[in-house]
PDB file of N, CA and C in Angstrom:
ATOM      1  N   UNK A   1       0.809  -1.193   0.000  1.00  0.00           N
ATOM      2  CA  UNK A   1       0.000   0.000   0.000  1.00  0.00           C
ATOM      3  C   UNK A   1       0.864   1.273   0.000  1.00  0.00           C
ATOM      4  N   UNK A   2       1.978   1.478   0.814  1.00  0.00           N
ATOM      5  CA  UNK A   2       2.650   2.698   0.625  1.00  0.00           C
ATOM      6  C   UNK A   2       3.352   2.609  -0.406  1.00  0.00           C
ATOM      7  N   UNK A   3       4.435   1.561  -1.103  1.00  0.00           N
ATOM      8  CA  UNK A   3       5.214   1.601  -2.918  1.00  0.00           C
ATOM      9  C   UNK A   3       4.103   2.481  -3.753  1.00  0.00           C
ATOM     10  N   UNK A   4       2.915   2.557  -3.605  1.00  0.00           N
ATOM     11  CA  UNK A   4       2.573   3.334  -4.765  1.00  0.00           C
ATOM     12  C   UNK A   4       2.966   4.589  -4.296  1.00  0.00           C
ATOM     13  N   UNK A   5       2.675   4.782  -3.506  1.00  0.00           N
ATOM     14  CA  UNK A   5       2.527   6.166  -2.651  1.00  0.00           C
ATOM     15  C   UNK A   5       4.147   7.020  -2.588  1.00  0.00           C
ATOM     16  N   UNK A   6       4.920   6.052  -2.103  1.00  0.00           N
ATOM     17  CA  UNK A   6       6.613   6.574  -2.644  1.00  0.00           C
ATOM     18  C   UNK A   6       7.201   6.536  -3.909  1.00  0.00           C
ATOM     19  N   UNK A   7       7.115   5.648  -4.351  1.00  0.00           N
ATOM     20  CA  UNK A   7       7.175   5.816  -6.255  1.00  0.00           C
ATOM     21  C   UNK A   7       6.576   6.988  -6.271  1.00  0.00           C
ATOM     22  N   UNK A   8       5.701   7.491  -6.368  1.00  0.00           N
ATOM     23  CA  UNK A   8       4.779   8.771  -6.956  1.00  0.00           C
ATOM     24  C   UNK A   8       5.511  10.137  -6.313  1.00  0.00           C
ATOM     25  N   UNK A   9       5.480  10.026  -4.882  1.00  0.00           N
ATOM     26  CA  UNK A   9       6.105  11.240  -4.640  1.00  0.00           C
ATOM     27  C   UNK A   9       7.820  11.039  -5.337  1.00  0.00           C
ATOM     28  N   UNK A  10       8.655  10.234  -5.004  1.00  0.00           N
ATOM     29  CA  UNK A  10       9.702  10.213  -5.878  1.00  0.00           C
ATOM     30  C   UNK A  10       9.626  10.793  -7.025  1.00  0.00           C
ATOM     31  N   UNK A  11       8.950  10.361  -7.836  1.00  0.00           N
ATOM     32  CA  UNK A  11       8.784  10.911  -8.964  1.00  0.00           C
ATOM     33  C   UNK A  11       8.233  12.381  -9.298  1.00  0.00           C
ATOM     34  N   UNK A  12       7.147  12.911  -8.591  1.00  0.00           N
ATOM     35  CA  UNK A  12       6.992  14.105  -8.329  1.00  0.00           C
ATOM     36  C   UNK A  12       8.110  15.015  -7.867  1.00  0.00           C
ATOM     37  N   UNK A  13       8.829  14.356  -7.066  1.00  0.00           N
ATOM     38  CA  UNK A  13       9.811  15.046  -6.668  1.00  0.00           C
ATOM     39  C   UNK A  13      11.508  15.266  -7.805  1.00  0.00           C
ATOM     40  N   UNK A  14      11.306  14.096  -8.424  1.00  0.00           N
ATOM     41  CA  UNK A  14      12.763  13.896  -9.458  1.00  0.00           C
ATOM     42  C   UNK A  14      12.211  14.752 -10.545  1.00  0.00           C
ATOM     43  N   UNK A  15      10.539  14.618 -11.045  1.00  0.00           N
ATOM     44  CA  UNK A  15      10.193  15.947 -12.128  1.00  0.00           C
ATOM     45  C   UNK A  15      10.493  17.205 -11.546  1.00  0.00           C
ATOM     46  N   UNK A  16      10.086  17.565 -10.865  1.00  0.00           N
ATOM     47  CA  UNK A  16      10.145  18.959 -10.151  1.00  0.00           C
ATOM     48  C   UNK A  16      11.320  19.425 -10.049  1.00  0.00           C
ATOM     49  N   UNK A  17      12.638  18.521  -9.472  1.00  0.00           N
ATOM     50  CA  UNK A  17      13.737  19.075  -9.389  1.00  0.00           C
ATOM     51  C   UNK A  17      14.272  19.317 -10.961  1.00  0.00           C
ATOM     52  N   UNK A  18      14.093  18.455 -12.379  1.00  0.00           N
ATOM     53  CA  UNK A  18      14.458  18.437 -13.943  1.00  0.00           C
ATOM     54  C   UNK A  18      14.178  19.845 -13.973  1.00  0.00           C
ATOM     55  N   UNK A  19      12.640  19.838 -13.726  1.00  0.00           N
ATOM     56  CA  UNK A  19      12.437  21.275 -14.128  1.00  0.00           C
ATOM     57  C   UNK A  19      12.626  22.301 -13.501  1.00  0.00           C
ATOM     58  N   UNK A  20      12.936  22.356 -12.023  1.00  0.00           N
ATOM     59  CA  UNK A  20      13.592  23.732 -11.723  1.00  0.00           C
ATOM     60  C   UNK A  20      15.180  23.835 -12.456  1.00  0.00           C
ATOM     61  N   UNK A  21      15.509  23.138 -12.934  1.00  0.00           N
ATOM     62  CA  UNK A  21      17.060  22.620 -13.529  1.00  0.00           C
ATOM     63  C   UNK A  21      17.182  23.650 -14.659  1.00  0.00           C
ATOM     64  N   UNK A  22      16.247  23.125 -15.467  1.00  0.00           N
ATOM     65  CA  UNK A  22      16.003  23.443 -16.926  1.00  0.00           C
ATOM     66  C   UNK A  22      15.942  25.014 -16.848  1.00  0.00           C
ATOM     67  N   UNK A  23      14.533  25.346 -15.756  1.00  0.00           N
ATOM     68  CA  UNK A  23      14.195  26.999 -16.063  1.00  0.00           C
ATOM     69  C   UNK A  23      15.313  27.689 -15.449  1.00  0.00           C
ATOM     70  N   UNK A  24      17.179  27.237 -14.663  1.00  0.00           N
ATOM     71  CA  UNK A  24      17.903  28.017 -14.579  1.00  0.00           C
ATOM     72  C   UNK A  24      18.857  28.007 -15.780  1.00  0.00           C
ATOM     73  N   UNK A  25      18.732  26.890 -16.538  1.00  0.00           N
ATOM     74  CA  UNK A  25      19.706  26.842 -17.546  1.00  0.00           C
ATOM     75  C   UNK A  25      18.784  27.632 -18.504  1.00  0.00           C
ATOM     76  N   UNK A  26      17.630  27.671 -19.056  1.00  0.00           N
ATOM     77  CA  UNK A  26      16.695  28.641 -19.758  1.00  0.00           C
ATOM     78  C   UNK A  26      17.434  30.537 -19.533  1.00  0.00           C
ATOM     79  N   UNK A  27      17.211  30.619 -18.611  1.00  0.00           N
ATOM     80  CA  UNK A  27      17.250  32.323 -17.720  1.00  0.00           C
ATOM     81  C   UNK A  27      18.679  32.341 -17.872  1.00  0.00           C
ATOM     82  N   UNK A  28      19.924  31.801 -17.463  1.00  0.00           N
ATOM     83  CA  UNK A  28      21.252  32.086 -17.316  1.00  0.00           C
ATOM     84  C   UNK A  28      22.173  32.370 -18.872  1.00  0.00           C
ATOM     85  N   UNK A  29      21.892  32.029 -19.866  1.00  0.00           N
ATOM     86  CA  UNK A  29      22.310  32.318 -21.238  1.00  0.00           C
ATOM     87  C   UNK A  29      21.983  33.799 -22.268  1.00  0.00           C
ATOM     88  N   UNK A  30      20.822  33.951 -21.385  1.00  0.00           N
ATOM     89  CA  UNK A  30      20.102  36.032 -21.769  1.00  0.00           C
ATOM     90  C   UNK A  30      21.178  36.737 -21.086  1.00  0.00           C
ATOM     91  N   UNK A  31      20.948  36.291 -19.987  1.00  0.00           N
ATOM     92  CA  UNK A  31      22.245  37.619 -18.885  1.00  0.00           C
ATOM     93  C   UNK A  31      23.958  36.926 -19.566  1.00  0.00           C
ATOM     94  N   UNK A  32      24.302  35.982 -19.611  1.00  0.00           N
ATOM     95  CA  UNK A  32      25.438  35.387 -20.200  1.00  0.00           C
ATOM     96  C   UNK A  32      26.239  35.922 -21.630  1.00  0.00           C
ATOM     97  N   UNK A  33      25.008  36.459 -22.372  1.00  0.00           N
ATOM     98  CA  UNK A  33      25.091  36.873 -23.726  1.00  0.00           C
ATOM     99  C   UNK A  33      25.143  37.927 -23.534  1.00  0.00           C
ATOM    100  N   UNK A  34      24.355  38.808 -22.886  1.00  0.00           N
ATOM    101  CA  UNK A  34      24.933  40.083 -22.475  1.00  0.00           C
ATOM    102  C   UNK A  34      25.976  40.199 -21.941  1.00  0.00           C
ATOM    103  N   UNK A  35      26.998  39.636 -21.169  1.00  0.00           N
ATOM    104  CA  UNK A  35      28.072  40.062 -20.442  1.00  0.00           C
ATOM    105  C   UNK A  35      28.775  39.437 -22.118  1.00  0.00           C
ATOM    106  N   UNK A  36      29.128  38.612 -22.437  1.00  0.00           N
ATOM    107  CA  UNK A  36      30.127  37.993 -23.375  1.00  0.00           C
ATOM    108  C   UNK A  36      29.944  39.083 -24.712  1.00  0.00           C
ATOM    109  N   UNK A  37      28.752  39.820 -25.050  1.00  0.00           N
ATOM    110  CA  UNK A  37      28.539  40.519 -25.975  1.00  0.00           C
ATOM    111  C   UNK A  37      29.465  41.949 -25.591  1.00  0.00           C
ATOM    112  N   UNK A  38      29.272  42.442 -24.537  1.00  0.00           N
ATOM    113  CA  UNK A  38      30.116  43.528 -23.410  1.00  0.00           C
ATOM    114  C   UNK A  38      31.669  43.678 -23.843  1.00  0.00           C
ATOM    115  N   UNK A  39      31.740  42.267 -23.143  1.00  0.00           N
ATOM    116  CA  UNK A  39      32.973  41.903 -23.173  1.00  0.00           C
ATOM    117  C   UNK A  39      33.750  42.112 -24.637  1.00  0.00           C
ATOM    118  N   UNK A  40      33.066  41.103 -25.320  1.00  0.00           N
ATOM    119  CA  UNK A  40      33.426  41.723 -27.312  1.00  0.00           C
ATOM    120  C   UNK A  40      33.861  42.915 -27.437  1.00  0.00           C
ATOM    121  N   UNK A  41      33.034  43.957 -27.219  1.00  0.00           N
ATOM    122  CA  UNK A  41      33.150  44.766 -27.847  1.00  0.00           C
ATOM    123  C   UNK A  41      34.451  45.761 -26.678  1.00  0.00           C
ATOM    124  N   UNK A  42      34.710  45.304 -25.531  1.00  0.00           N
ATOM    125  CA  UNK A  42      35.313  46.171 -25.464  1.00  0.00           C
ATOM    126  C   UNK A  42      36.861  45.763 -25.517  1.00  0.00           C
ATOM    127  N   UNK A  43      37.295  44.004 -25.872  1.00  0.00           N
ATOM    128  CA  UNK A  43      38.199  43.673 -26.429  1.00  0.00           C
ATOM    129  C   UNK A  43      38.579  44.136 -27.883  1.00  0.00           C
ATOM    130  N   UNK A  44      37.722  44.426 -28.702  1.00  0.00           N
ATOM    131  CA  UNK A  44      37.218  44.912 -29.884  1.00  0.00           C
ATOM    132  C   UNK A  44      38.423  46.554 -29.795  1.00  0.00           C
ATOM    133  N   UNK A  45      37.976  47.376 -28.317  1.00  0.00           N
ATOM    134  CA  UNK A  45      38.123  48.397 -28.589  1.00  0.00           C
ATOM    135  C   UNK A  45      39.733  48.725 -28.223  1.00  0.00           C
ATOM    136  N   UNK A  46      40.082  47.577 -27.748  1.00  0.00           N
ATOM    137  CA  UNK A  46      41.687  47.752 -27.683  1.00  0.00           C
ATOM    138  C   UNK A  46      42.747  47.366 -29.017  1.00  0.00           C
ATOM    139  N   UNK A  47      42.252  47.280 -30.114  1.00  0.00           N
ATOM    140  CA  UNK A  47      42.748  47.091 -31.103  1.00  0.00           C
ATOM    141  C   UNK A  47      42.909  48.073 -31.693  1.00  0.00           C
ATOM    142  N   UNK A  48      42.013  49.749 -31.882  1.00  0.00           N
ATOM    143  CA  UNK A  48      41.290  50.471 -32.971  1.00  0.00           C
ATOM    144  C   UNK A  48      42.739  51.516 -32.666  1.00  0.00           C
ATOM    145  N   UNK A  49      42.737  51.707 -33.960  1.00  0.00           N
ATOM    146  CA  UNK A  49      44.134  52.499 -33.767  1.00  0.00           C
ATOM    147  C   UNK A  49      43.824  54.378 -33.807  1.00  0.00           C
ATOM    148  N   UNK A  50      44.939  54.835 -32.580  1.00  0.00           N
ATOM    149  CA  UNK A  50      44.912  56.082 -31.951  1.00  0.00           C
ATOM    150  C   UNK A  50      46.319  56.930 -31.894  1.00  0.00           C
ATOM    151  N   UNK A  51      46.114  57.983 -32.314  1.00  0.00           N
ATOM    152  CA  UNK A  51      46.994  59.169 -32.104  1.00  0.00           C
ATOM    153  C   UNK A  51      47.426  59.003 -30.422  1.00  0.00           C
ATOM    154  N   UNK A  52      48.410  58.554 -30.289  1.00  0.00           N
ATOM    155  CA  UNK A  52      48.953  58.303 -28.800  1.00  0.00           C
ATOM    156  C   UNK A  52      50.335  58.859 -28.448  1.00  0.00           C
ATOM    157  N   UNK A  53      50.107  59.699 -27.326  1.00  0.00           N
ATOM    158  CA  UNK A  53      50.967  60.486 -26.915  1.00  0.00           C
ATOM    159  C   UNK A  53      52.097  59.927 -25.559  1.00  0.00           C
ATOM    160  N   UNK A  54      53.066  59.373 -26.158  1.00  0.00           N
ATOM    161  CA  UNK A  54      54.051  58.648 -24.674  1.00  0.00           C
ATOM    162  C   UNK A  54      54.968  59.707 -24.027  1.00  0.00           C
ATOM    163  N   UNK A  55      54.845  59.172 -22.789  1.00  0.00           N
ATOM    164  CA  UNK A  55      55.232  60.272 -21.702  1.00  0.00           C
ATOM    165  C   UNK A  55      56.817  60.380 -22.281  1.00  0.00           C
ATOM    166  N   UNK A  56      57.817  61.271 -21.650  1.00  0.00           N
ATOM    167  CA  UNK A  56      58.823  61.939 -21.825  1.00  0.00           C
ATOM    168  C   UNK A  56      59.976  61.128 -21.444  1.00  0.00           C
ATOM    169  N   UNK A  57      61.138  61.029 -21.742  1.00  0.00           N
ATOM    170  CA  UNK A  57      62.030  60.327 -21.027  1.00  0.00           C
ATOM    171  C   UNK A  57      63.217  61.436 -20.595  1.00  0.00           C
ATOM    172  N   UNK A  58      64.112  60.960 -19.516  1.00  0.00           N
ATOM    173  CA  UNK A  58      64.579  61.820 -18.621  1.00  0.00           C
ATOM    174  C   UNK A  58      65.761  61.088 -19.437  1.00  0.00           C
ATOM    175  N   UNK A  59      66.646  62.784 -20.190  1.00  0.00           N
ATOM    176  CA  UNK A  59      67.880  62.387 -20.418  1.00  0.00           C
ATOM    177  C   UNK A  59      68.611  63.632 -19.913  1.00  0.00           C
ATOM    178  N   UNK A  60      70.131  62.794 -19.438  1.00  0.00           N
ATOM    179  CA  UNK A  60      71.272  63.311 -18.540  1.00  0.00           C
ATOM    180  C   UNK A  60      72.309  63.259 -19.802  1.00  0.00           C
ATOM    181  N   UNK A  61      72.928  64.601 -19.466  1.00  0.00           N
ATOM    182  CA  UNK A  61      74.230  65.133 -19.535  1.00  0.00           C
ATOM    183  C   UNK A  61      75.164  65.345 -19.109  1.00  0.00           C
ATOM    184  N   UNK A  62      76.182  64.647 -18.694  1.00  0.00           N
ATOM    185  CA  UNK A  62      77.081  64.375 -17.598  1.00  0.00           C
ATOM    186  C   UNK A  62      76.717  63.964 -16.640  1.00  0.00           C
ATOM    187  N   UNK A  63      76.984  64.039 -15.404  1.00  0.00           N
ATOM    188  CA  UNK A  63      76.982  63.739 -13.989  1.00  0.00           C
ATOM    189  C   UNK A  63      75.754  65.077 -13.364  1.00  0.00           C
ATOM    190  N   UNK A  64      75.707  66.192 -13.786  1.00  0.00           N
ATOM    191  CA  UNK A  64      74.638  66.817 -13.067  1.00  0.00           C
ATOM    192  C   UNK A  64      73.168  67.120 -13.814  1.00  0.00           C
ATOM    193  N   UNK A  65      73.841  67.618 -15.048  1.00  0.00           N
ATOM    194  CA  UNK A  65      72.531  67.957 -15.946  1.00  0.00           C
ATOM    195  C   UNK A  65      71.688  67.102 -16.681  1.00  0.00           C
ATOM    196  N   UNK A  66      70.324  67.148 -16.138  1.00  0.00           N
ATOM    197  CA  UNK A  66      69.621  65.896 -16.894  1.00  0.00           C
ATOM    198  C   UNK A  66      68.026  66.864 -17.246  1.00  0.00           C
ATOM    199  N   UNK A  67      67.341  66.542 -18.315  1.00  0.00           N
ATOM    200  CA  UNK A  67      66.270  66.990 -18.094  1.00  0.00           C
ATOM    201  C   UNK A  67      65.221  66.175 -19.211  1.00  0.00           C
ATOM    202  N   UNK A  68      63.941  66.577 -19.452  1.00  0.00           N
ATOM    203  CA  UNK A  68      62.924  65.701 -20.230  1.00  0.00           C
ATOM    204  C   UNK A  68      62.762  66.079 -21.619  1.00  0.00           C
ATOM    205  N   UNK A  69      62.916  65.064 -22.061  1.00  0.00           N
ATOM    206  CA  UNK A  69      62.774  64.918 -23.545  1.00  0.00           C
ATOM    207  C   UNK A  69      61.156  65.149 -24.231  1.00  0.00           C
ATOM    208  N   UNK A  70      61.218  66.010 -25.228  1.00  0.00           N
ATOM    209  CA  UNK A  70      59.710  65.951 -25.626  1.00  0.00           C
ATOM    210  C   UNK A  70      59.144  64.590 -25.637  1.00  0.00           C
ATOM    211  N   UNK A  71      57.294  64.757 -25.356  1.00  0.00           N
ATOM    212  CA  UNK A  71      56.381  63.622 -25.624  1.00  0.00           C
ATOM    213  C   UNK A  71      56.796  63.228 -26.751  1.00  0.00           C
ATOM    214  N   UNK A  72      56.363  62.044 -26.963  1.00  0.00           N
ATOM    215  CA  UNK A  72      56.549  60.843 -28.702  1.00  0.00           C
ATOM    216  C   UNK A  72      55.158  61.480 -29.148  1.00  0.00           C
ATOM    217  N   UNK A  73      54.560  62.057 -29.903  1.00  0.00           N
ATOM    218  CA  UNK A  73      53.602  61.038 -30.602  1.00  0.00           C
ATOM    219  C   UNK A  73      53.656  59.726 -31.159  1.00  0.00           C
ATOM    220  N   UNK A  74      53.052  58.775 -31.254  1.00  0.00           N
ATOM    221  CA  UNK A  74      52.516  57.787 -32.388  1.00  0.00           C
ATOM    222  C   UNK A  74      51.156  57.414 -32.757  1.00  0.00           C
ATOM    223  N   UNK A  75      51.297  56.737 -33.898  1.00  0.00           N
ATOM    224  CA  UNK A  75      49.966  55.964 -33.957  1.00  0.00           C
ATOM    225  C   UNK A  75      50.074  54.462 -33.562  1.00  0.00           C
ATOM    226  N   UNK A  76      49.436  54.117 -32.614  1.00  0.00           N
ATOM    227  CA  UNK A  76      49.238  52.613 -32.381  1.00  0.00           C
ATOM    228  C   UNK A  76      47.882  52.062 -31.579  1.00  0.00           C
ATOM    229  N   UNK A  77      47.545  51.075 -31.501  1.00  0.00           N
ATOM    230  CA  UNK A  77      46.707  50.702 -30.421  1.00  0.00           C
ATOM    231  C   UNK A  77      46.168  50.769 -29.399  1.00  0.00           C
ATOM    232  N   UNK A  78      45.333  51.190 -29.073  1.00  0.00           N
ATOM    233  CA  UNK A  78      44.811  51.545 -27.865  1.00  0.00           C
ATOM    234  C   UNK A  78      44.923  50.107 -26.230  1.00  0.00           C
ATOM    235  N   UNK A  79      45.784  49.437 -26.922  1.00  0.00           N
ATOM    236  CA  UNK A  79      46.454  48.173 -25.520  1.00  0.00           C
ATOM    237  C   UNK A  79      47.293  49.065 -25.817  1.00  0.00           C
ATOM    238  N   UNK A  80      48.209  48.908 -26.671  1.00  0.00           N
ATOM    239  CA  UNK A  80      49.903  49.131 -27.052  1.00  0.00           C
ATOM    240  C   UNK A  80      49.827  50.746 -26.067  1.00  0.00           C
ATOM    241  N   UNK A  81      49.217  51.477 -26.158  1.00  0.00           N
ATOM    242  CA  UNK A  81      49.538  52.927 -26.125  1.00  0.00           C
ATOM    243  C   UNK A  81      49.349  52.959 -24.357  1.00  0.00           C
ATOM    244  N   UNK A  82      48.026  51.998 -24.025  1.00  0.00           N
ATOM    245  CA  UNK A  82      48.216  51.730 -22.092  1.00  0.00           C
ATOM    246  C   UNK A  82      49.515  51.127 -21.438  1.00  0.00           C
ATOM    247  N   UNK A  83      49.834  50.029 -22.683  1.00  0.00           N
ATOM    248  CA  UNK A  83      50.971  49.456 -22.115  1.00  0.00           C
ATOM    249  C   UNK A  83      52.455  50.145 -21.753  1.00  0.00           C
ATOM    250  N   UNK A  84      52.360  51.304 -22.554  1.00  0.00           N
ATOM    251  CA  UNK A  84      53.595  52.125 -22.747  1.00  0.00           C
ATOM    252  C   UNK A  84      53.302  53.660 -21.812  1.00  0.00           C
ATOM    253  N   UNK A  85      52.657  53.842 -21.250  1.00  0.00           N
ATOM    254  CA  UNK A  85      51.839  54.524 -20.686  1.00  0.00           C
ATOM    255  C   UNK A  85      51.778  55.827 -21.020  1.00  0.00           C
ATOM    256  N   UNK A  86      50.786  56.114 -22.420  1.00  0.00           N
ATOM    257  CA  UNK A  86      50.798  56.852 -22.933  1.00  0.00           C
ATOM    258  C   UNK A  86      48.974  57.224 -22.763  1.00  0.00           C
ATOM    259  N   UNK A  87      49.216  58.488 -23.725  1.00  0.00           N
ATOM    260  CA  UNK A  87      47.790  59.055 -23.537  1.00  0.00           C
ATOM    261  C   UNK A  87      46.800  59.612 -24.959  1.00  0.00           C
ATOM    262  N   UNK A  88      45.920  58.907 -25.282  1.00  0.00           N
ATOM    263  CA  UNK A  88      45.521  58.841 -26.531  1.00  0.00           C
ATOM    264  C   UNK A  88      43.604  59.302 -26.209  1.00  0.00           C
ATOM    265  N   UNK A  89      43.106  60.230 -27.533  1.00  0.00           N
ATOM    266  CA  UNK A  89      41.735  60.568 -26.938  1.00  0.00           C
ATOM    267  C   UNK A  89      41.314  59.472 -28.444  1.00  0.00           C
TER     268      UNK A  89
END
């Protein structure tokens, strides 16, 4: 008399858990695609090439006199131009 009765809830219970399963894997791929779409584009934006301005370097003249060399311009990448720590609009 109770096997029917536990089979059934078992089973009520093993459906129920499939489908709360399913409706998080459903919902988690909308918000997922938005972050990975994000992400694209702003890997995207370290490639696009920029008028980039690198800081100065400190050159010496003998033993006392040293002073800064004009900014570089270049054109390069907007990684390349962070990496070198330069300043590009």
């Amino acid at each position: 008399m109770f096997r029917p009765i536990r089979s059934t809830a078992l089973l009520l219970a093993l459906g129920m858990t499939v489908l709360a399963g399913c409706a998080e894997q459903g919902a988690a791929p909308g918000r997922a695609g938005d972050k990975l779409a994000t992400a694209a584009r702003q890997d995207a934006d370290e490639f696009l090439v920029v008028d980039c301005l690198l800081p100065s370097q400190v050159r010496k003249l003998g033993r006392q006199a040293s002073y800064l060399a004009p900014r570089r311009p270049i054109k390069t990448s907007v990684g390349d131009c962070e990496i070198r720590g330069g300043e590009y609009v």
